[in-house]
PDB file of N, CA and C in Angstrom:
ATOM      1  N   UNK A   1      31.023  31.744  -8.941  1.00  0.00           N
ATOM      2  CA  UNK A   1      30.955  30.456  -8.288  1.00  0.00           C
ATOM      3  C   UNK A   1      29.494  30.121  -8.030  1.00  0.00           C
ATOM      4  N   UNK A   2      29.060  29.075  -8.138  1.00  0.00           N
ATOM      5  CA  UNK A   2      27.616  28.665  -7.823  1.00  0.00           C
ATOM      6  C   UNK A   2      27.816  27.889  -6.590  1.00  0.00           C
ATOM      7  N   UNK A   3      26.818  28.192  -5.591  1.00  0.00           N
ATOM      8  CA  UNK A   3      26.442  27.887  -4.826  1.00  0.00           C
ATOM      9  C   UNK A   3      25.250  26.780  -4.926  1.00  0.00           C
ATOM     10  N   UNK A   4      25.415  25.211  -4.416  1.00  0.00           N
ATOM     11  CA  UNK A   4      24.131  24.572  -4.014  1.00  0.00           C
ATOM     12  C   UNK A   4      23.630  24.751  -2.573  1.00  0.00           C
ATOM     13  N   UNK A   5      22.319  24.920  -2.812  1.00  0.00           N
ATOM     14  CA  UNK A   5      21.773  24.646  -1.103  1.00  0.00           C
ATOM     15  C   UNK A   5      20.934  24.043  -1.214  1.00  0.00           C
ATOM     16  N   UNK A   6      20.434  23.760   0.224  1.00  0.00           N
ATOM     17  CA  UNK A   6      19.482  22.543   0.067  1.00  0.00           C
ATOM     18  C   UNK A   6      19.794  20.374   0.118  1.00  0.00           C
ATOM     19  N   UNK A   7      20.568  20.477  -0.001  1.00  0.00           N
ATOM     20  CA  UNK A   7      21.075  19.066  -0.015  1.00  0.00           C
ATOM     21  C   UNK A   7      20.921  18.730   1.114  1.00  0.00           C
ATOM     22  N   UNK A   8      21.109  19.152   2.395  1.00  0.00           N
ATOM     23  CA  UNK A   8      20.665  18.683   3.684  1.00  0.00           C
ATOM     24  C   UNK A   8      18.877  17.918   3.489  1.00  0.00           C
ATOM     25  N   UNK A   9      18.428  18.787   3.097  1.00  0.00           N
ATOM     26  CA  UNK A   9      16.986  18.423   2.919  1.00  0.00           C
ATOM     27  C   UNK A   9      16.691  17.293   2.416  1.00  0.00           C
ATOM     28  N   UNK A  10      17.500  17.453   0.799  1.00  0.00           N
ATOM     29  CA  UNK A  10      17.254  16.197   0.039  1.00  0.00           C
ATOM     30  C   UNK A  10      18.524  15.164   0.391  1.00  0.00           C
ATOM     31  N   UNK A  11      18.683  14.869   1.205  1.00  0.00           N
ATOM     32  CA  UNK A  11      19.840  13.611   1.923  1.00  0.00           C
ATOM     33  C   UNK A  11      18.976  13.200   3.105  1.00  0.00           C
ATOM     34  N   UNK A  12      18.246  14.240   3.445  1.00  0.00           N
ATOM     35  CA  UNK A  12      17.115  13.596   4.902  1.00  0.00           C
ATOM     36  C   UNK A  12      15.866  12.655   3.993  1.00  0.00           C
ATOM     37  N   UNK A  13      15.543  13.207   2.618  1.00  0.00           N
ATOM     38  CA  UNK A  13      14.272  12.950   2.108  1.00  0.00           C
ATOM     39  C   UNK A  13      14.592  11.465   1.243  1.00  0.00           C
ATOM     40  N   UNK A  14      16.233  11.440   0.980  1.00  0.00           N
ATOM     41  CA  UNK A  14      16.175  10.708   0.469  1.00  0.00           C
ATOM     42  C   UNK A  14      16.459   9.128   1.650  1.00  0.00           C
ATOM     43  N   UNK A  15      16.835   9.193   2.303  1.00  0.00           N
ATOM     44  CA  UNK A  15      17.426   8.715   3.262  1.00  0.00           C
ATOM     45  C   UNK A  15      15.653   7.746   4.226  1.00  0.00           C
ATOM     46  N   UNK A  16      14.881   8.824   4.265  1.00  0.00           N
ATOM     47  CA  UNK A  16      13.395   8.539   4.300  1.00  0.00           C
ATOM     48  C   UNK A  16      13.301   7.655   3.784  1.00  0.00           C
ATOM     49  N   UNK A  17      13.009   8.027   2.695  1.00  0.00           N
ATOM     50  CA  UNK A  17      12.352   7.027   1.440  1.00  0.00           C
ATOM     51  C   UNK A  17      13.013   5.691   1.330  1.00  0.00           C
ATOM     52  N   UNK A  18      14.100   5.712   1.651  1.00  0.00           N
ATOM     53  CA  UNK A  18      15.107   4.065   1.502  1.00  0.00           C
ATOM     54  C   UNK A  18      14.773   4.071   2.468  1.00  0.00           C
ATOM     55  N   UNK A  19      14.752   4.114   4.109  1.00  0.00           N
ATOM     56  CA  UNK A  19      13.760   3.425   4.888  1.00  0.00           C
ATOM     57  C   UNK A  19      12.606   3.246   4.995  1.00  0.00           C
ATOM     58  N   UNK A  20      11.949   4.169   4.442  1.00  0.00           N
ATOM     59  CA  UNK A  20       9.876   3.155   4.209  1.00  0.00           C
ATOM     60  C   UNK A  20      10.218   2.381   3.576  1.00  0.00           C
ATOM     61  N   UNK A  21      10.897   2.449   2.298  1.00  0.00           N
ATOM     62  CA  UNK A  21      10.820   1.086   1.099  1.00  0.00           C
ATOM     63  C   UNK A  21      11.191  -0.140   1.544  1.00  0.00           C
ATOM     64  N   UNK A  22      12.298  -0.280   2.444  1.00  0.00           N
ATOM     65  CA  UNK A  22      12.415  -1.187   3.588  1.00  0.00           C
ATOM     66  C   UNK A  22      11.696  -1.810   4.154  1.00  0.00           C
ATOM     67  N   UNK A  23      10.805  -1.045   5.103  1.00  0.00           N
ATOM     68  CA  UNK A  23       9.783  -1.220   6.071  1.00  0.00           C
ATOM     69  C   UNK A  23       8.438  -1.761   4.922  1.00  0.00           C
ATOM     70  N   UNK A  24       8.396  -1.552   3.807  1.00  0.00           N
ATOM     71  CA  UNK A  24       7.420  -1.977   2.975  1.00  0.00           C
ATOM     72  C   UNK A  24       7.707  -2.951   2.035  1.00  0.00           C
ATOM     73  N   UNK A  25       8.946  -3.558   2.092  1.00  0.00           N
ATOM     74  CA  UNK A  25       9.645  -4.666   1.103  1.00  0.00           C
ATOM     75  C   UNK A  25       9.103  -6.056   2.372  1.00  0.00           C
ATOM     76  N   UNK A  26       8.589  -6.862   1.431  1.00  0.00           N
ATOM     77  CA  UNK A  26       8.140  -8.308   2.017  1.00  0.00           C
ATOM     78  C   UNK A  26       7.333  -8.614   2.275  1.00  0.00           C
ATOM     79  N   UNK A  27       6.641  -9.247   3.111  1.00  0.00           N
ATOM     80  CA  UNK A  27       5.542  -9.971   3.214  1.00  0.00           C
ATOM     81  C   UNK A  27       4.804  -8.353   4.138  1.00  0.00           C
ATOM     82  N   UNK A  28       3.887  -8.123   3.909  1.00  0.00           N
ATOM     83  CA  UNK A  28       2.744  -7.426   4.488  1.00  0.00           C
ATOM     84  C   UNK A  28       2.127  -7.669   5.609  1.00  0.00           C
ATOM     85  N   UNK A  29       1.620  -8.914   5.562  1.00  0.00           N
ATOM     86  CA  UNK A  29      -0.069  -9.608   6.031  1.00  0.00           C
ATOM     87  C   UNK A  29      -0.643 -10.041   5.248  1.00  0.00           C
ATOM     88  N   UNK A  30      -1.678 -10.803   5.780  1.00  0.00           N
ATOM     89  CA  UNK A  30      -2.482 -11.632   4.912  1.00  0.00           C
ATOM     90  C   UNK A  30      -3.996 -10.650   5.337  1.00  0.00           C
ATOM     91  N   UNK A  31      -4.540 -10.946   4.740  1.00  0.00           N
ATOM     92  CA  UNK A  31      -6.478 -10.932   4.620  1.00  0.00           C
ATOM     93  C   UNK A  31      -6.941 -11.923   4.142  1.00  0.00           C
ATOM     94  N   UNK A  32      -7.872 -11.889   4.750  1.00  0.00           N
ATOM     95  CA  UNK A  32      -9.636 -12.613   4.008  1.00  0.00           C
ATOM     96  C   UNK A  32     -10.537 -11.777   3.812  1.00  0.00           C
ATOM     97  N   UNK A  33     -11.654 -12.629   2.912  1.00  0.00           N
ATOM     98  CA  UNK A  33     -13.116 -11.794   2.841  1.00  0.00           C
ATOM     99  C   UNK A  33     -13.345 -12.616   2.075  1.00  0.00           C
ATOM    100  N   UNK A  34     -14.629 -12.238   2.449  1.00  0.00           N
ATOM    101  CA  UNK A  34     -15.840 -13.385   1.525  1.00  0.00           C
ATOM    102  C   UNK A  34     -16.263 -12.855   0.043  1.00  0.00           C
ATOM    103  N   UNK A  35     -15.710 -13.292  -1.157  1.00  0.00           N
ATOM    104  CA  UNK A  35     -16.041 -12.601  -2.089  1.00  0.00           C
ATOM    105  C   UNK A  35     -17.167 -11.943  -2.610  1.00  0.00           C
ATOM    106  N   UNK A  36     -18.431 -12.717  -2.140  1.00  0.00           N
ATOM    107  CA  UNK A  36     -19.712 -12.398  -1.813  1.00  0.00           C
ATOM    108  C   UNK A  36     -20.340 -11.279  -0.906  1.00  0.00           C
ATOM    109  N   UNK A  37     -19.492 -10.699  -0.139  1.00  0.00           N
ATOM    110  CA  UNK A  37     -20.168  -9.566   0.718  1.00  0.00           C
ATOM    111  C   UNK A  37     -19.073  -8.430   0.589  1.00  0.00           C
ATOM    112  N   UNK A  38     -19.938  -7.780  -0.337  1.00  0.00           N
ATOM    113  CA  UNK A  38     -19.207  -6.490  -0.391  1.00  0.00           C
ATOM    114  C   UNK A  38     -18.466  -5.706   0.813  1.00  0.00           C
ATOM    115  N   UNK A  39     -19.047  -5.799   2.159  1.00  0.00           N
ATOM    116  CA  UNK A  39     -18.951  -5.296   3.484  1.00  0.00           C
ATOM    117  C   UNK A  39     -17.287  -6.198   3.727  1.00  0.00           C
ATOM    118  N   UNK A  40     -17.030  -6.935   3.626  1.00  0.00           N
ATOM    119  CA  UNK A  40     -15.898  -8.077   4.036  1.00  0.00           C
ATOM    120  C   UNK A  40     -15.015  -7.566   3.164  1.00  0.00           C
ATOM    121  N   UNK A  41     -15.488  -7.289   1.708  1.00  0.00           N
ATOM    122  CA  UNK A  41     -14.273  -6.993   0.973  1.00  0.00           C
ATOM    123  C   UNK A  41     -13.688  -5.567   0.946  1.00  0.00           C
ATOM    124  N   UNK A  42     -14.564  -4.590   1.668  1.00  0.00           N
ATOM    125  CA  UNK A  42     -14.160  -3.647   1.622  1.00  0.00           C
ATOM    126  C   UNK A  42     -13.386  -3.693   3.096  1.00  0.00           C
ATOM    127  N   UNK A  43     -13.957  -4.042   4.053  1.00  0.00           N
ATOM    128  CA  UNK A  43     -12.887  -4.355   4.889  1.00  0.00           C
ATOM    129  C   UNK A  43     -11.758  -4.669   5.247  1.00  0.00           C
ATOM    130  N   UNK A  44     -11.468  -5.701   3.893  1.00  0.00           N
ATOM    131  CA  UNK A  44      -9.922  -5.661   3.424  1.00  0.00           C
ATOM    132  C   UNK A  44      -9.286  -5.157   2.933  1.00  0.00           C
ATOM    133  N   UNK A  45      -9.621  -4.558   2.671  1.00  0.00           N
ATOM    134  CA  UNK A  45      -8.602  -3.095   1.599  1.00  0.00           C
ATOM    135  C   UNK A  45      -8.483  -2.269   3.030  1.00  0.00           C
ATOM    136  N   UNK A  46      -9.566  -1.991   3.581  1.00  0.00           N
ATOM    137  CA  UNK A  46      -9.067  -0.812   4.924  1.00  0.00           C
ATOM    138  C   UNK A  46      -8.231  -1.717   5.578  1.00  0.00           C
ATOM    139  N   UNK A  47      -8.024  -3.015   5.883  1.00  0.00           N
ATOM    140  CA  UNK A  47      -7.096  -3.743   6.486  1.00  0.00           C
ATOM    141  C   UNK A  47      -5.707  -3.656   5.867  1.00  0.00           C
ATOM    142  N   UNK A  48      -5.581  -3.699   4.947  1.00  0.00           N
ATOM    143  CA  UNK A  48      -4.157  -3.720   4.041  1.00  0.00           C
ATOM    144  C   UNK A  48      -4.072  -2.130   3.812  1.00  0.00           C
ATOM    145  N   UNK A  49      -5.036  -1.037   3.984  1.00  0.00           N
ATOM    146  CA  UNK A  49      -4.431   0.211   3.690  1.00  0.00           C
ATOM    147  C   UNK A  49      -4.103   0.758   5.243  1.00  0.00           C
ATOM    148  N   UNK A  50      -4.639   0.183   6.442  1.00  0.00           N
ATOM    149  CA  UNK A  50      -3.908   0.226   7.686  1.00  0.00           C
ATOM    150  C   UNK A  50      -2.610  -0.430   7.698  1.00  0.00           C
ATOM    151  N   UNK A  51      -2.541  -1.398   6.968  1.00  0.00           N
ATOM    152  CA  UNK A  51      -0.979  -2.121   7.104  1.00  0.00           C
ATOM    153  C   UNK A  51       0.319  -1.175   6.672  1.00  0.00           C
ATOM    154  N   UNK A  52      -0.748  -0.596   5.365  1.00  0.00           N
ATOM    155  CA  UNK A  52       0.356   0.303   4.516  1.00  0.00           C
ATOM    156  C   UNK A  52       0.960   1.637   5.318  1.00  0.00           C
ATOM    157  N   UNK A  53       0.068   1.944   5.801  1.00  0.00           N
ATOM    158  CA  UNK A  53       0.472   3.040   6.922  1.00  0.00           C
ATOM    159  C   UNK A  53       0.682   2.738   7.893  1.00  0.00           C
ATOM    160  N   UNK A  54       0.790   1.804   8.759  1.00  0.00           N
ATOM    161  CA  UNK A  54       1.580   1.785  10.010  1.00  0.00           C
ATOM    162  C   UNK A  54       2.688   1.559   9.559  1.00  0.00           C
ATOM    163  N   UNK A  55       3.172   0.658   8.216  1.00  0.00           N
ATOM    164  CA  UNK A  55       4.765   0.576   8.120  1.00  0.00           C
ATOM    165  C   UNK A  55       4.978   2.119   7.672  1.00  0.00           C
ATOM    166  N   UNK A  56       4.307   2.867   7.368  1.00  0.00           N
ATOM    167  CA  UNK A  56       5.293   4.192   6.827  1.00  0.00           C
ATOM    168  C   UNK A  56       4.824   5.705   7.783  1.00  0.00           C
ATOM    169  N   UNK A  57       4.115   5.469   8.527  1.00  0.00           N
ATOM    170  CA  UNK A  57       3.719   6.315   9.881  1.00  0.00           C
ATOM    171  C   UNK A  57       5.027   7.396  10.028  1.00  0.00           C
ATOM    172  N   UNK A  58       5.971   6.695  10.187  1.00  0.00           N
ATOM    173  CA  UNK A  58       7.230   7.785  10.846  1.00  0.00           C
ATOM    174  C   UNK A  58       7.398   8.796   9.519  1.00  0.00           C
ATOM    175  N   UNK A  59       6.888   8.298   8.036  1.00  0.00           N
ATOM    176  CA  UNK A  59       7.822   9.443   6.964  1.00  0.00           C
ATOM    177  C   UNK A  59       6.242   9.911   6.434  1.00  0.00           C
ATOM    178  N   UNK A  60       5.386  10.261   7.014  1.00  0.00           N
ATOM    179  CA  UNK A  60       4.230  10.761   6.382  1.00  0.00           C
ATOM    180  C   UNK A  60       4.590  12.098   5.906  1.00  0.00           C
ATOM    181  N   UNK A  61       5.973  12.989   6.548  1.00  0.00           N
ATOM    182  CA  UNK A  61       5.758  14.362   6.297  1.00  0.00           C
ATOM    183  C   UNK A  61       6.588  13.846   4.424  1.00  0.00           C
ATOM    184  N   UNK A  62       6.854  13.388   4.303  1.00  0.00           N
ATOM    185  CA  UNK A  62       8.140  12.680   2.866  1.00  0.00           C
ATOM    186  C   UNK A  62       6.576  12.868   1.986  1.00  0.00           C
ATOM    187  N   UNK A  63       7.045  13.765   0.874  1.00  0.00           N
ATOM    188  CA  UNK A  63       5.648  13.392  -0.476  1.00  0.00           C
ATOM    189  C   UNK A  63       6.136  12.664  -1.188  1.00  0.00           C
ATOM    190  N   UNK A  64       7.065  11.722  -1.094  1.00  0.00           N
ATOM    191  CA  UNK A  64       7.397  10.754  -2.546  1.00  0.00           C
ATOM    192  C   UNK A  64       6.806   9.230  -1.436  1.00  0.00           C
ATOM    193  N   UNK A  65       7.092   9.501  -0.128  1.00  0.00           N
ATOM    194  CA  UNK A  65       6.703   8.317   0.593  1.00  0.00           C
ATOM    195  C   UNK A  65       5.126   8.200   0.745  1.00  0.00           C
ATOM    196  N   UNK A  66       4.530   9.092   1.017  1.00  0.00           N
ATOM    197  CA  UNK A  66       3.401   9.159   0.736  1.00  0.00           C
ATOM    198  C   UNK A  66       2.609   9.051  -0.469  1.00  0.00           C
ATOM    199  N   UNK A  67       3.162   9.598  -1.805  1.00  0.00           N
ATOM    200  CA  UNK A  67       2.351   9.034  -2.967  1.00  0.00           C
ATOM    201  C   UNK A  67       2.814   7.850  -3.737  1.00  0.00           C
ATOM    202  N   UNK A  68       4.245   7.614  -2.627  1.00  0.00           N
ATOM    203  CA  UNK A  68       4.147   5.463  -2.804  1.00  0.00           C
ATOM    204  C   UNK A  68       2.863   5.186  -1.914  1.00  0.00           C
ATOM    205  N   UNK A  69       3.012   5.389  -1.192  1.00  0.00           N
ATOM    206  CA  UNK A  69       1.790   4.613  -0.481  1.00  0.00           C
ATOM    207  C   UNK A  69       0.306   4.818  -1.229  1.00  0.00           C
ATOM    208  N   UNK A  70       0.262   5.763  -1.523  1.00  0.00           N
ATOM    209  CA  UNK A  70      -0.841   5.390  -2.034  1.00  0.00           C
ATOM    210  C   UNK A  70      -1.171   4.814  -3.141  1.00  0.00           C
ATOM    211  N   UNK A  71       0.111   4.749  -4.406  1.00  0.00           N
ATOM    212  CA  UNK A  71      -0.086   3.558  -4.931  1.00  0.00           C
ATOM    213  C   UNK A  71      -0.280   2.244  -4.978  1.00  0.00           C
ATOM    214  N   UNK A  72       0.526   2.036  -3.834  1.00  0.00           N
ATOM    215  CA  UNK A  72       0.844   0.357  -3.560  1.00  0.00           C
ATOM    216  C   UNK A  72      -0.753   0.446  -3.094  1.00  0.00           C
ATOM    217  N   UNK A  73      -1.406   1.426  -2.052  1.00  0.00           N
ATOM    218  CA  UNK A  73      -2.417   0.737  -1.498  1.00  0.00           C
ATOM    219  C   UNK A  73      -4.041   0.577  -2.759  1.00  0.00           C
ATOM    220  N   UNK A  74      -3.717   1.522  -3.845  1.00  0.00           N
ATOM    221  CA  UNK A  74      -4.418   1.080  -5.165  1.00  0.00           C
ATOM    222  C   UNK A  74      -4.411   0.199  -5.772  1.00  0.00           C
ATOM    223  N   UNK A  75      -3.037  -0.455  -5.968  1.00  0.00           N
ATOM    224  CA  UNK A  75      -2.618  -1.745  -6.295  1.00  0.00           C
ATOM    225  C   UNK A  75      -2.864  -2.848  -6.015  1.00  0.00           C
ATOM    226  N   UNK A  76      -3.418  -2.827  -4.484  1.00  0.00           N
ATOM    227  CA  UNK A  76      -3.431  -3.918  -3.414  1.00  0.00           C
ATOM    228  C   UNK A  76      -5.187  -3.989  -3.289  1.00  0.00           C
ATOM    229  N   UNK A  77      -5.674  -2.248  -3.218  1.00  0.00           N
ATOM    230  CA  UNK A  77      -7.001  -2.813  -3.886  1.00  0.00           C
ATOM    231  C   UNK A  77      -7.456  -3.626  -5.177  1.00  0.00           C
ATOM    232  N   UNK A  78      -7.381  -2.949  -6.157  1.00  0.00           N
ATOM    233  CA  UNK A  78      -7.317  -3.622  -7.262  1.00  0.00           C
ATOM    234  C   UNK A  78      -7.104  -5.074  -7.464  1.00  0.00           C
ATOM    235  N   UNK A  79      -5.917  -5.754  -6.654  1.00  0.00           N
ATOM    236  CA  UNK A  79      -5.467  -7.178  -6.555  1.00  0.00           C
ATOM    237  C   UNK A  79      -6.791  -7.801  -6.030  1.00  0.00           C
ATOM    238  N   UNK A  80      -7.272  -7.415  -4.627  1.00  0.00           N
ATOM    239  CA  UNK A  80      -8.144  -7.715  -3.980  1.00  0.00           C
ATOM    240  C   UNK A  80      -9.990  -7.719  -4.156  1.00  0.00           C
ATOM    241  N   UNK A  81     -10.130  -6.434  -5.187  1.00  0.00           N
ATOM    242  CA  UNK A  81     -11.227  -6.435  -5.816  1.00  0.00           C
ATOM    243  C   UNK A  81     -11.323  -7.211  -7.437  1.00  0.00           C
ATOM    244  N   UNK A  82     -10.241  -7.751  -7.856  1.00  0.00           N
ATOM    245  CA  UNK A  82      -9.617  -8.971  -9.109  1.00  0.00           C
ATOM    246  C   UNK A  82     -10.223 -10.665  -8.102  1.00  0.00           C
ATOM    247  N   UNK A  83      -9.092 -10.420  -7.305  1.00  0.00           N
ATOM    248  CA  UNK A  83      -9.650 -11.871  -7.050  1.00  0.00           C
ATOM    249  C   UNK A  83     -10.829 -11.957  -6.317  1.00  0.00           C
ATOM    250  N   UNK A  84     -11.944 -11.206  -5.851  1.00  0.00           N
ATOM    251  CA  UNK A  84     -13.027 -11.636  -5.286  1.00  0.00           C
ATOM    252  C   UNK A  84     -14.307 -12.049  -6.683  1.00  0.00           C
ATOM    253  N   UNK A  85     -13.880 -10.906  -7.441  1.00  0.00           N
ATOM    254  CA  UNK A  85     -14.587 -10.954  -9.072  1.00  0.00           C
ATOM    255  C   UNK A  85     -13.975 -12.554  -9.454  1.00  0.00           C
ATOM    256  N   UNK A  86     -12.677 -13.213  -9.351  1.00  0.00           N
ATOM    257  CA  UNK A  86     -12.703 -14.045  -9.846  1.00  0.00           C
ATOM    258  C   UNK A  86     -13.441 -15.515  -9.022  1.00  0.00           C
ATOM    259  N   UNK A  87     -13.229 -15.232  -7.478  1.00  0.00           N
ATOM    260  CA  UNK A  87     -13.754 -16.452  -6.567  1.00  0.00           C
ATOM    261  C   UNK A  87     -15.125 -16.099  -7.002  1.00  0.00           C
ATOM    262  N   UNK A  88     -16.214 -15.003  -7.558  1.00  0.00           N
ATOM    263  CA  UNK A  88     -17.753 -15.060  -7.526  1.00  0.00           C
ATOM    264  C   UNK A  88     -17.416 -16.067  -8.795  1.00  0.00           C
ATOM    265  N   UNK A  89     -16.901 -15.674  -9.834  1.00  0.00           N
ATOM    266  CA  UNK A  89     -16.971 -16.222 -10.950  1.00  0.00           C
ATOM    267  C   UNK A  89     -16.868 -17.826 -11.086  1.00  0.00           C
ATOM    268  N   UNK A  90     -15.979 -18.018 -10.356  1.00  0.00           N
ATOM    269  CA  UNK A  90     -15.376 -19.830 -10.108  1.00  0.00           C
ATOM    270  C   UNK A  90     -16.828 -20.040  -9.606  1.00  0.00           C
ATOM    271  N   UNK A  91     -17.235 -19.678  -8.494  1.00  0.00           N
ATOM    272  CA  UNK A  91     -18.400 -20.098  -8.030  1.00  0.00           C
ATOM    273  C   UNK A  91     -19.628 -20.294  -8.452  1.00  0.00           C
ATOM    274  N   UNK A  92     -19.805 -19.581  -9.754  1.00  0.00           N
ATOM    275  CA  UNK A  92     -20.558 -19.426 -10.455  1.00  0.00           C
ATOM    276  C   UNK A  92     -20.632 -20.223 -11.702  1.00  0.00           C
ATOM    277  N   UNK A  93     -19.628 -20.953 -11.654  1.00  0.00           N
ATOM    278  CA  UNK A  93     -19.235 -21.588 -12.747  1.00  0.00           C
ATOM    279  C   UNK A  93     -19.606 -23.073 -12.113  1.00  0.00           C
ATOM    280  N   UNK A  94     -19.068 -23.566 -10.638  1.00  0.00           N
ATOM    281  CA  UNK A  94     -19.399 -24.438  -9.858  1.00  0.00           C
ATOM    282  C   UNK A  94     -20.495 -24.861  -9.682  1.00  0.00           C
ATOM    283  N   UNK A  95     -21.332 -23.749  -9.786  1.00  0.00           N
ATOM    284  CA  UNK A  95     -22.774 -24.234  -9.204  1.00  0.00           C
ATOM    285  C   UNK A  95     -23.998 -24.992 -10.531  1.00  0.00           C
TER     286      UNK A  95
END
């Protein structure tokens, strides 16, 4: 006869994870920054990577919740270091 064990664990882990994804489905927050000052834009990414972790604070010990988070919060850089490259560019095009 085979024995499983362990399923307690993975029913807590999974159970986790469908509540961060929750807590991280929808609107976020907003930011600003001035596309022009590097200091502003990096500020926003630590602003949106504080957002990302206070919604998932309670499942930090979870490693699948945690290396979501740190995708989304790569993602969200990336978005954010895209459109400041594109507002210099418009601007640059403006002037």
């Amino acid at each position: 006869m085979l024995k499983i064990t362990g399923l307690d664990k993975l029913q807590k882990e999974l159970k986790e994870i469908t509540q961060a994804l929750n807590r991280l489905d929808g609107d976020l927050g907003a930011v600003s920054f001035d596309p022009h000052d590097p200091m502003s834009i990096e500020a926003a990414i630590q602003s949106v990577n504080q957002i990302v972790d206070n919604r998932i604070e309670s499942y930090t010990d979870n490693p699948f919740v945690g290396s979501l988070a740190e995708k989304m919060k790569n993602q969200y850089r990336e978005s954010i270091l895209q459109k400041a490259a594109e507002a210099r560019l418009q601007s640059n095009e403006d002037s």
